[in-house]
C-alpha atoms as a PDB file:
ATOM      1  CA  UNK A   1       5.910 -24.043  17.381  1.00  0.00           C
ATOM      2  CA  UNK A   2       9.305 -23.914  16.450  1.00  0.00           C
ATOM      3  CA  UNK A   3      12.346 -24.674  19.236  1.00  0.00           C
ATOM      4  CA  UNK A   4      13.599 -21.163  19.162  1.00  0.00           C
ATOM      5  CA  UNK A   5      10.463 -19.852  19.360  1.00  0.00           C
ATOM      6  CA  UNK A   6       9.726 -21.645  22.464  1.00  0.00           C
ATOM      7  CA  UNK A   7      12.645 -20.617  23.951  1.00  0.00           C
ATOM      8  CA  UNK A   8      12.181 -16.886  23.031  1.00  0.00           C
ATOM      9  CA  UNK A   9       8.818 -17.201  25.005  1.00  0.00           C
ATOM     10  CA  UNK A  10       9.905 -19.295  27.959  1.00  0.00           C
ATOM     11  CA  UNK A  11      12.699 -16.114  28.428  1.00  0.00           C
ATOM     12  CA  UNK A  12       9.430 -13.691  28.115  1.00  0.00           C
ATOM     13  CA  UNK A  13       8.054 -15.633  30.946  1.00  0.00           C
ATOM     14  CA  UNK A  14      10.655 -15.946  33.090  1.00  0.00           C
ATOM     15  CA  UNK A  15      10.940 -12.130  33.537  1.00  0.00           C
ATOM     16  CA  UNK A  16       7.628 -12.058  33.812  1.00  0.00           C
ATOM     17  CA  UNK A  17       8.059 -14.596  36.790  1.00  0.00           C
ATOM     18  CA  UNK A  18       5.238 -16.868  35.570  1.00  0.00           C
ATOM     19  CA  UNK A  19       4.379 -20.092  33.703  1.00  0.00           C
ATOM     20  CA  UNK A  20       2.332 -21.020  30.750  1.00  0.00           C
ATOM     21  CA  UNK A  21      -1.153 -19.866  30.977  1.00  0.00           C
ATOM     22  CA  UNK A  22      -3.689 -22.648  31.772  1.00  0.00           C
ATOM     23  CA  UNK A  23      -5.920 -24.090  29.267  1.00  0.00           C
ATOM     24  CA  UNK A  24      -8.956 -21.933  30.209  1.00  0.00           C
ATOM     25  CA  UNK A  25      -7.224 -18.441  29.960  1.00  0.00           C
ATOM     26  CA  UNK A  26      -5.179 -19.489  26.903  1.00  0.00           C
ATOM     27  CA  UNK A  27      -8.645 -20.274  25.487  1.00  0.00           C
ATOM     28  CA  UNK A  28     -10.222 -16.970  26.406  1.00  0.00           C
ATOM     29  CA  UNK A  29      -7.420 -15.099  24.881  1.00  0.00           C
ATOM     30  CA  UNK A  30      -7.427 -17.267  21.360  1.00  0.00           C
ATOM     31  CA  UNK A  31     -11.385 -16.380  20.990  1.00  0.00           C
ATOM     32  CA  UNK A  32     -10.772 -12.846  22.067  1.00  0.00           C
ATOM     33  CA  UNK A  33      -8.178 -12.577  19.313  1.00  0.00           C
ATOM     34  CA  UNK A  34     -10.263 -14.009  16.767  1.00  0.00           C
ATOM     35  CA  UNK A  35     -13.161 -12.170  17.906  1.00  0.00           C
ATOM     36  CA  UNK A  36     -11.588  -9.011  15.948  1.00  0.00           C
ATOM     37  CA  UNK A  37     -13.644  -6.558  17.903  1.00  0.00           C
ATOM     38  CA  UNK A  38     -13.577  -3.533  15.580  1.00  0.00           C
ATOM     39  CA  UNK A  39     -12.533   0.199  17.404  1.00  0.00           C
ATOM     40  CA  UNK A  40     -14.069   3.513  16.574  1.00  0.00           C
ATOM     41  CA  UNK A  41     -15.368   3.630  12.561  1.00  0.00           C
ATOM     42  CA  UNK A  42     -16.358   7.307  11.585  1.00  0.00           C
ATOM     43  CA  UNK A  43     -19.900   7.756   9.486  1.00  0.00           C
ATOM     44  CA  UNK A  44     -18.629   9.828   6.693  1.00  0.00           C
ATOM     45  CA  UNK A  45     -17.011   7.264   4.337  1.00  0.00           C
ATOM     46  CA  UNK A  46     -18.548   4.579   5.710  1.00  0.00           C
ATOM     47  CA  UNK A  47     -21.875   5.791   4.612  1.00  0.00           C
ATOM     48  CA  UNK A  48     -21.111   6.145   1.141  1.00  0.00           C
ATOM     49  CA  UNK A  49     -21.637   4.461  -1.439  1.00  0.00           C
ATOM     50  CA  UNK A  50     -18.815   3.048  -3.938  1.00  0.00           C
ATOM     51  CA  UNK A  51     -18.269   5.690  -6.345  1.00  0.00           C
ATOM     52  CA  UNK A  52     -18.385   8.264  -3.740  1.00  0.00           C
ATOM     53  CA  UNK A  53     -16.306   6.714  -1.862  1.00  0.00           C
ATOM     54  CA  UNK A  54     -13.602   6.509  -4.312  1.00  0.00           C
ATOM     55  CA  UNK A  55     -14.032  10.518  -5.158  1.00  0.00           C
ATOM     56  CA  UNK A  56     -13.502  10.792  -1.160  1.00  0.00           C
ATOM     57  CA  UNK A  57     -10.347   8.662  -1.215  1.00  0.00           C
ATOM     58  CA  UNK A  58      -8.891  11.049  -4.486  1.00  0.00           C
ATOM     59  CA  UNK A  59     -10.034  14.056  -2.842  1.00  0.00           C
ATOM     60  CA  UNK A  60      -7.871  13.175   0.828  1.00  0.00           C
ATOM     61  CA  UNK A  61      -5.048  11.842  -1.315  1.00  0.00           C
ATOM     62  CA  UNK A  62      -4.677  15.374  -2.786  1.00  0.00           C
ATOM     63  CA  UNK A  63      -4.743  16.977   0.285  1.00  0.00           C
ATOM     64  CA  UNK A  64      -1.614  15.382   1.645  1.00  0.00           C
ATOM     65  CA  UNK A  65      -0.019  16.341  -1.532  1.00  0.00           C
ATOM     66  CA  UNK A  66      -0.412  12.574  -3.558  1.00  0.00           C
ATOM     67  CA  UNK A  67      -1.135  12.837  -7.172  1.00  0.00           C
ATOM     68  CA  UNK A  68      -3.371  11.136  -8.245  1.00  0.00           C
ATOM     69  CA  UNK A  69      -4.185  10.277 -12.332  1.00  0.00           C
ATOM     70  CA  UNK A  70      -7.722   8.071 -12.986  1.00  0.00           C
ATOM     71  CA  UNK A  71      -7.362   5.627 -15.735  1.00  0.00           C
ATOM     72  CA  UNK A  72     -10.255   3.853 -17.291  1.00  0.00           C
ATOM     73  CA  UNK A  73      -8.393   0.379 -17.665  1.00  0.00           C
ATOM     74  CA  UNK A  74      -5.006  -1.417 -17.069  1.00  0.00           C
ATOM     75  CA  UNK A  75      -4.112  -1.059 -20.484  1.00  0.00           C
ATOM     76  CA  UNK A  76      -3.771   2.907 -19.617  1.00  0.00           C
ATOM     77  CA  UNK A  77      -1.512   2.066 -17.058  1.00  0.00           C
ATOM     78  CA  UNK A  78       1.583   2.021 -18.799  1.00  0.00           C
ATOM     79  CA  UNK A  79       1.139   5.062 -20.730  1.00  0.00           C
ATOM     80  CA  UNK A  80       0.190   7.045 -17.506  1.00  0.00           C
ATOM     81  CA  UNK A  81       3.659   6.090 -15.679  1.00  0.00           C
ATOM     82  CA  UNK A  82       5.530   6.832 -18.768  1.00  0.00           C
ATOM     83  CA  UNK A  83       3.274  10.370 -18.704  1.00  0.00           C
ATOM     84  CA  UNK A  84       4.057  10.992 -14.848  1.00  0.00           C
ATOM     85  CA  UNK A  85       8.013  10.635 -15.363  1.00  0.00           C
ATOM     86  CA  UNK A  86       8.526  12.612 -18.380  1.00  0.00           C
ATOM     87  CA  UNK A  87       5.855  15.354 -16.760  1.00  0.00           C
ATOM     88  CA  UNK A  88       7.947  15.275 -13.591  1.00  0.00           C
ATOM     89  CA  UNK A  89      11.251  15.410 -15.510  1.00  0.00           C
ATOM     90  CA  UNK A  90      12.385  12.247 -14.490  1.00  0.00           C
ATOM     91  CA  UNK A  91      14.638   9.023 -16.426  1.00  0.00           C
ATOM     92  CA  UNK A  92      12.279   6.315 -17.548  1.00  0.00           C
ATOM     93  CA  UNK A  93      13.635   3.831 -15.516  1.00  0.00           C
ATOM     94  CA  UNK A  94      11.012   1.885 -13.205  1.00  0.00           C
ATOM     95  CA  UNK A  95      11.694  -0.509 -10.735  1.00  0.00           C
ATOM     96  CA  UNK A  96       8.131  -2.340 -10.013  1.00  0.00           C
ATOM     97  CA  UNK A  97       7.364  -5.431  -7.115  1.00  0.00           C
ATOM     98  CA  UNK A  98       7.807  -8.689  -8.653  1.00  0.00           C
ATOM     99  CA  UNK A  99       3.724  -9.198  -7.707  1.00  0.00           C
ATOM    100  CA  UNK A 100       2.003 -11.238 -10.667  1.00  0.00           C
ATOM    101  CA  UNK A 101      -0.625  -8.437 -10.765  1.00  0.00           C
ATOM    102  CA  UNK A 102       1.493  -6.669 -12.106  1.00  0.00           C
ATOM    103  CA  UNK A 103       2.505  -9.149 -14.899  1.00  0.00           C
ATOM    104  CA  UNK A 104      -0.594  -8.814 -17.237  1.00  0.00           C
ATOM    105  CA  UNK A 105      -0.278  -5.333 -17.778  1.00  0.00           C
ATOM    106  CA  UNK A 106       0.789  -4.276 -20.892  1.00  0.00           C
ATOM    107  CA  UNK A 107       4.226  -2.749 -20.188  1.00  0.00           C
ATOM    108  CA  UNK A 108       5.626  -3.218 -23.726  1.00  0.00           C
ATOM    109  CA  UNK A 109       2.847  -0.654 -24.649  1.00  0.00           C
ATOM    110  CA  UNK A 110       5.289   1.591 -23.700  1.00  0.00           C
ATOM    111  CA  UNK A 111       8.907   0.555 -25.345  1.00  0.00           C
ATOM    112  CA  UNK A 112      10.941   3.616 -24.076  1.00  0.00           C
ATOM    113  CA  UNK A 113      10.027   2.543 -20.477  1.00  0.00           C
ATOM    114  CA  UNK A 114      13.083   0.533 -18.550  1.00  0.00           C
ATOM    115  CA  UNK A 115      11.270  -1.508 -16.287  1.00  0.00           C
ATOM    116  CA  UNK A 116      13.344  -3.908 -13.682  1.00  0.00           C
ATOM    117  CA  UNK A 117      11.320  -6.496 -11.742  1.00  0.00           C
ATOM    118  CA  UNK A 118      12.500  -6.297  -7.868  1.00  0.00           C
ATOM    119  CA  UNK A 119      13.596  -4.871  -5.043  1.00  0.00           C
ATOM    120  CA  UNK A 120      14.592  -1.291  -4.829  1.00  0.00           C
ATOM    121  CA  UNK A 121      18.693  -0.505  -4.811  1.00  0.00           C
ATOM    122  CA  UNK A 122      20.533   3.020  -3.571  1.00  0.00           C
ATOM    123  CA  UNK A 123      20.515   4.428  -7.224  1.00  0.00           C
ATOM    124  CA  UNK A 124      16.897   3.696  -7.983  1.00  0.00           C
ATOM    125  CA  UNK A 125      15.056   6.899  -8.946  1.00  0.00           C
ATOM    126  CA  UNK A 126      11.262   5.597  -9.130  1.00  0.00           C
ATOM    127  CA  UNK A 127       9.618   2.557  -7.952  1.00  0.00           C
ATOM    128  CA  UNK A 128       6.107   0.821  -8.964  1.00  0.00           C
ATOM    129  CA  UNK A 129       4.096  -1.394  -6.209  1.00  0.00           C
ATOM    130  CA  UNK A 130       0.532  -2.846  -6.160  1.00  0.00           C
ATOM    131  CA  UNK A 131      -1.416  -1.733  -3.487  1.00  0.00           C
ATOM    132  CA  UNK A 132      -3.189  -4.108  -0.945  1.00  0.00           C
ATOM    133  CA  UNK A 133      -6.250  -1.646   0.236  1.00  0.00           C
ATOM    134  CA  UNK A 134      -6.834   2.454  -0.323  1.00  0.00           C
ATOM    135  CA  UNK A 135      -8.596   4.158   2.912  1.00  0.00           C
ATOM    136  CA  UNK A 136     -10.906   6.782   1.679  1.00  0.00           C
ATOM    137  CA  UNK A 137     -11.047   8.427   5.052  1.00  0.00           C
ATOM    138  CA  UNK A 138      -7.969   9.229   5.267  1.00  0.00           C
ATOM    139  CA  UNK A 139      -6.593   8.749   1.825  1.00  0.00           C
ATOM    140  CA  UNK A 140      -3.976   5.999   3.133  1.00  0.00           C
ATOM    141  CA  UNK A 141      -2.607   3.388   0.928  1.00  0.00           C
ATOM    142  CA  UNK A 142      -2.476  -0.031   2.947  1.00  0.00           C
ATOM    143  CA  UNK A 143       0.855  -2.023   1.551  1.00  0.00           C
ATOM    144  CA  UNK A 144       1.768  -5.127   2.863  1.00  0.00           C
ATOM    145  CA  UNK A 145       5.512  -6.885   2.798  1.00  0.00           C
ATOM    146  CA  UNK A 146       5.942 -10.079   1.327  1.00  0.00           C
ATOM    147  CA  UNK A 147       8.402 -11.428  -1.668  1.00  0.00           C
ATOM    148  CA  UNK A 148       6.236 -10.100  -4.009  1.00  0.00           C
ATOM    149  CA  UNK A 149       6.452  -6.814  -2.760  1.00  0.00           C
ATOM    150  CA  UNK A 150       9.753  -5.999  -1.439  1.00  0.00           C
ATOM    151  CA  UNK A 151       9.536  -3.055   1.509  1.00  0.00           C
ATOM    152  CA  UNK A 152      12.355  -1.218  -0.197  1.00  0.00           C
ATOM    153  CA  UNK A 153      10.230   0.107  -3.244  1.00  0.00           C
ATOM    154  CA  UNK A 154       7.775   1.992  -0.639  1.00  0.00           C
ATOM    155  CA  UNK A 155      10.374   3.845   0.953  1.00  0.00           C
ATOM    156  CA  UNK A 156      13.897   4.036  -0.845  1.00  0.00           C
ATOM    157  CA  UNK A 157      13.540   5.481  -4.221  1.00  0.00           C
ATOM    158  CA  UNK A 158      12.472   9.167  -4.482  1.00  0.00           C
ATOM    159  CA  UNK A 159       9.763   8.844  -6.584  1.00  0.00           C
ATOM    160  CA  UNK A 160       6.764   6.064  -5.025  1.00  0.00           C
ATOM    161  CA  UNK A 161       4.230   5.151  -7.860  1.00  0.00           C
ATOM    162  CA  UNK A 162       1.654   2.873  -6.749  1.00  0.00           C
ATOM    163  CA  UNK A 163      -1.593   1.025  -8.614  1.00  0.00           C
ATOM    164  CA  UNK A 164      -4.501   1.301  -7.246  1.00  0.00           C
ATOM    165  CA  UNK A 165      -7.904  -0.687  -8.354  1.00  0.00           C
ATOM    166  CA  UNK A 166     -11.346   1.154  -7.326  1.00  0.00           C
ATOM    167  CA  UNK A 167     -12.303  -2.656  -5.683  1.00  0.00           C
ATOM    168  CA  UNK A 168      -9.885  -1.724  -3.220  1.00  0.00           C
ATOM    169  CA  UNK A 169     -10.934   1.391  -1.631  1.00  0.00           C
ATOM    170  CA  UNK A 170     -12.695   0.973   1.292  1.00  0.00           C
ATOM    171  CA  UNK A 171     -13.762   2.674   4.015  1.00  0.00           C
ATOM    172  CA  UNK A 172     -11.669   3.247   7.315  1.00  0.00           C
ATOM    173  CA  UNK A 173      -9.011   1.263   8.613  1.00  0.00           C
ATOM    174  CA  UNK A 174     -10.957  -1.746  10.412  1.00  0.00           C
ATOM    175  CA  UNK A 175     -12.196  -2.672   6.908  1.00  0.00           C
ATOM    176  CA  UNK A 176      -8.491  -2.950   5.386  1.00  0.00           C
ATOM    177  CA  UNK A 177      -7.846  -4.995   8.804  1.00  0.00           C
ATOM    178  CA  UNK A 178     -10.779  -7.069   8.082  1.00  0.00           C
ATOM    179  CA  UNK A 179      -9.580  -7.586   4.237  1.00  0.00           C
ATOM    180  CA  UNK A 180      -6.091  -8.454   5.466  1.00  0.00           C
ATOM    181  CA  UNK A 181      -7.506 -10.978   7.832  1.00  0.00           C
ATOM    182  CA  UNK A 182      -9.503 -12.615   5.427  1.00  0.00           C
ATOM    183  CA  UNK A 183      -6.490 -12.792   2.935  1.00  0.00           C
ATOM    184  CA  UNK A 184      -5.100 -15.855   4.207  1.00  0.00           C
ATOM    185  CA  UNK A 185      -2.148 -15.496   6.146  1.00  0.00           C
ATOM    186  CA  UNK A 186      -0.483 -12.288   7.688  1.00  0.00           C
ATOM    187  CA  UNK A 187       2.574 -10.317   6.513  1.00  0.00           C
ATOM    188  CA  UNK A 188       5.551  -9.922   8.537  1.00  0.00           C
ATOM    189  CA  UNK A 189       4.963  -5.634   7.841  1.00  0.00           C
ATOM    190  CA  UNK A 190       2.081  -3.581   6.791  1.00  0.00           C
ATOM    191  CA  UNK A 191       2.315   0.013   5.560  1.00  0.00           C
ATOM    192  CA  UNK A 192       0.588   2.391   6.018  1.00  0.00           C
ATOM    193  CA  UNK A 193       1.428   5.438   3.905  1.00  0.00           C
ATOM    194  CA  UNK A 194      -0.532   8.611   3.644  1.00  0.00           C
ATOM    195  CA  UNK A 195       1.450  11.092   1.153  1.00  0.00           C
ATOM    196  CA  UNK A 196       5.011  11.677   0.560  1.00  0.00           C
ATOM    197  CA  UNK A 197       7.473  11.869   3.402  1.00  0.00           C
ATOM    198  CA  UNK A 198       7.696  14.651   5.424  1.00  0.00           C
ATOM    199  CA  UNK A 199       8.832  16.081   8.424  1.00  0.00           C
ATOM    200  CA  UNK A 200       8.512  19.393  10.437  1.00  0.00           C
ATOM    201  CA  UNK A 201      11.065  19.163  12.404  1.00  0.00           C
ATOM    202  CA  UNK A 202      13.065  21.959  11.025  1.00  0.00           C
ATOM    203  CA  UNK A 203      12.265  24.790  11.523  1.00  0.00           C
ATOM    204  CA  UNK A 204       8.703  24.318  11.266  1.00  0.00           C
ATOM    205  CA  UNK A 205       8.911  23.801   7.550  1.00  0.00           C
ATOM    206  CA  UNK A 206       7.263  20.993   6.118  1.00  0.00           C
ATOM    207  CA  UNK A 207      10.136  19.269   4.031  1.00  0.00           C
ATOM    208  CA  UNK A 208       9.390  16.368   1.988  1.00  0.00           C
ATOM    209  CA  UNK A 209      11.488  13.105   1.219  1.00  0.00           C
ATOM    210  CA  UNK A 210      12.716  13.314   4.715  1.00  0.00           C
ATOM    211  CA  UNK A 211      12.652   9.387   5.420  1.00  0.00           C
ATOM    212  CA  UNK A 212      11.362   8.049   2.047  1.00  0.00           C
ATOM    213  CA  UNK A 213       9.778   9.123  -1.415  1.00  0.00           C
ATOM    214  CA  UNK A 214       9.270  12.789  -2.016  1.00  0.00           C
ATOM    215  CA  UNK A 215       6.763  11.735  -4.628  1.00  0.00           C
ATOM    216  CA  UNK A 216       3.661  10.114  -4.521  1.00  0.00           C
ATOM    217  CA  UNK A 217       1.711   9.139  -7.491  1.00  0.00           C
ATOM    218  CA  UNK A 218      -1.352   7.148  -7.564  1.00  0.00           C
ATOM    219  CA  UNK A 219      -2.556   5.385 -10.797  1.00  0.00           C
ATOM    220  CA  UNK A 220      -6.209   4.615  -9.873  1.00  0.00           C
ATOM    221  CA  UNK A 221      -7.956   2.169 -12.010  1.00  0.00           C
ATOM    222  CA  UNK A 222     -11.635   2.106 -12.269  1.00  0.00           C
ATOM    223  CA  UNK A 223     -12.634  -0.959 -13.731  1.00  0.00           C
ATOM    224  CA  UNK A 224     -10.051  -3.611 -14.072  1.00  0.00           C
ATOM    225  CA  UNK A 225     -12.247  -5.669 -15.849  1.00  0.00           C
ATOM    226  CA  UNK A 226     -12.551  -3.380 -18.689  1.00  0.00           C
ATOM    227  CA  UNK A 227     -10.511  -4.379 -21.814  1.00  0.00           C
ATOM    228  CA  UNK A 228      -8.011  -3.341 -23.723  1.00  0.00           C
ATOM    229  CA  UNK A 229      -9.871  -1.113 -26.645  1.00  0.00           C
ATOM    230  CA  UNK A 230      -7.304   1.646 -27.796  1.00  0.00           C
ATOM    231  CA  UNK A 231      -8.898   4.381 -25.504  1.00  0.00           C
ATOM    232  CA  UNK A 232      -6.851   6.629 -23.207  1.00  0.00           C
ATOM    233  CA  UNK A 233      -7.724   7.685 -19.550  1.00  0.00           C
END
């Protein structure tokens, strides 16, 4: 444990007016934390099987006003971002996470697109992430923080695309809690993002883009095994 952190804790405790914790309790607390006793899990998605499960995740996206475009392969990535910004009237100017899944794809595919790799600036219009888990009950995208994917791109441009892989849509939230735990070390955030921004605040209107993208766009990839063969979504 680093000094500062010590001495961060050692303030805790004094307002706390009490000492360390004795070996026993510490103990008790360590295996209760890495216990990760799961909370509530509904039946419906966890009862289904993959495909349905991904048709449940699409289907709760929608509802919170994502879009969401199904593409057979990541070689149909590129031309379905270039598709969503010229459908949405938009410049083709991307500004994706510097992840290295994002690397393979095919992005020159798609010449007219003006892709920076990075973290999102004031004038950015759209940005590109990878996703880190999809919950099909509620049809949440799980994004984590990390150098590799910058916070800024989920929240500061107006227009949020994100990739999606079918392997990653799971169930509730205690599975994308078990995936991240099982990932290898924690982020220092994790998102949690369920639709564009939006508040009701005024007036009772539902207004979106009112702390972050008034776009979402989800590029759902079924099989990212599948090669590149010339064929379209």
């Amino acid at each position: 444990m680093s000094e500062t952190r010590e001495q961060i804790l050692a303030g805790i405790r004094r307002s706390l007016k009490r000492g360390r914790l004795d070996a026993a309790r510490e103990t008790e607390l360590r295996e209760h934390v890495a216990a990760h006793r799961r909370n509530l899990v509904p039946a419906r998605a966890a009862a289904l099987a993959d495909p349905r499960r991904v048709d449940l995740f699409v289907g709760m996206a929608e509802e919170v006003q994502a879009t969401v475009a199904r593409v057979i392969s990541p070689a149909a990535v590129p031309e379905e971002v270039a598709r969503y910004l010229a459908a949405e009237n938009l410049p083709a100017d991307l500004v994706r996470a510097p992840d290295p899944s994002l690397d393979d794809i095919l992005w020159d595919a798609r010449p007219l697109l003006r892709i920076r790799r990075g973290r999102a600036e004031a004038g950015d219009t759209a940005s590109l992430t990878p996703c880190f888990a999809a919950i099909a009950e509620t049809g949440t995208l799980m994004l984590i923080s990390g150098a590799e994917t910058p916070t800024t791109l989920n929240f500061l441009p107006d227009t949020h695309i994100v990739l999606v892989y079918a392997d990653q849509v799971v169930a509730t939230y205690e599975d994308g809690w078990d995936r991240l735990r099982t990932n290898g070390r924690m982020p220092r955030a994790v998102n949690f993002i369920t639709g564009p921004s939006r508040t009701g605040d005024i007036e009772q209107r539902i207004e979106l883009g009112a702390h972050g993208p008034r776009r979402l766009h989800i590029v759902l990839v079924d099989d990212r095994q599948k090669a590149s063969d010339g064929e379209g979504k």
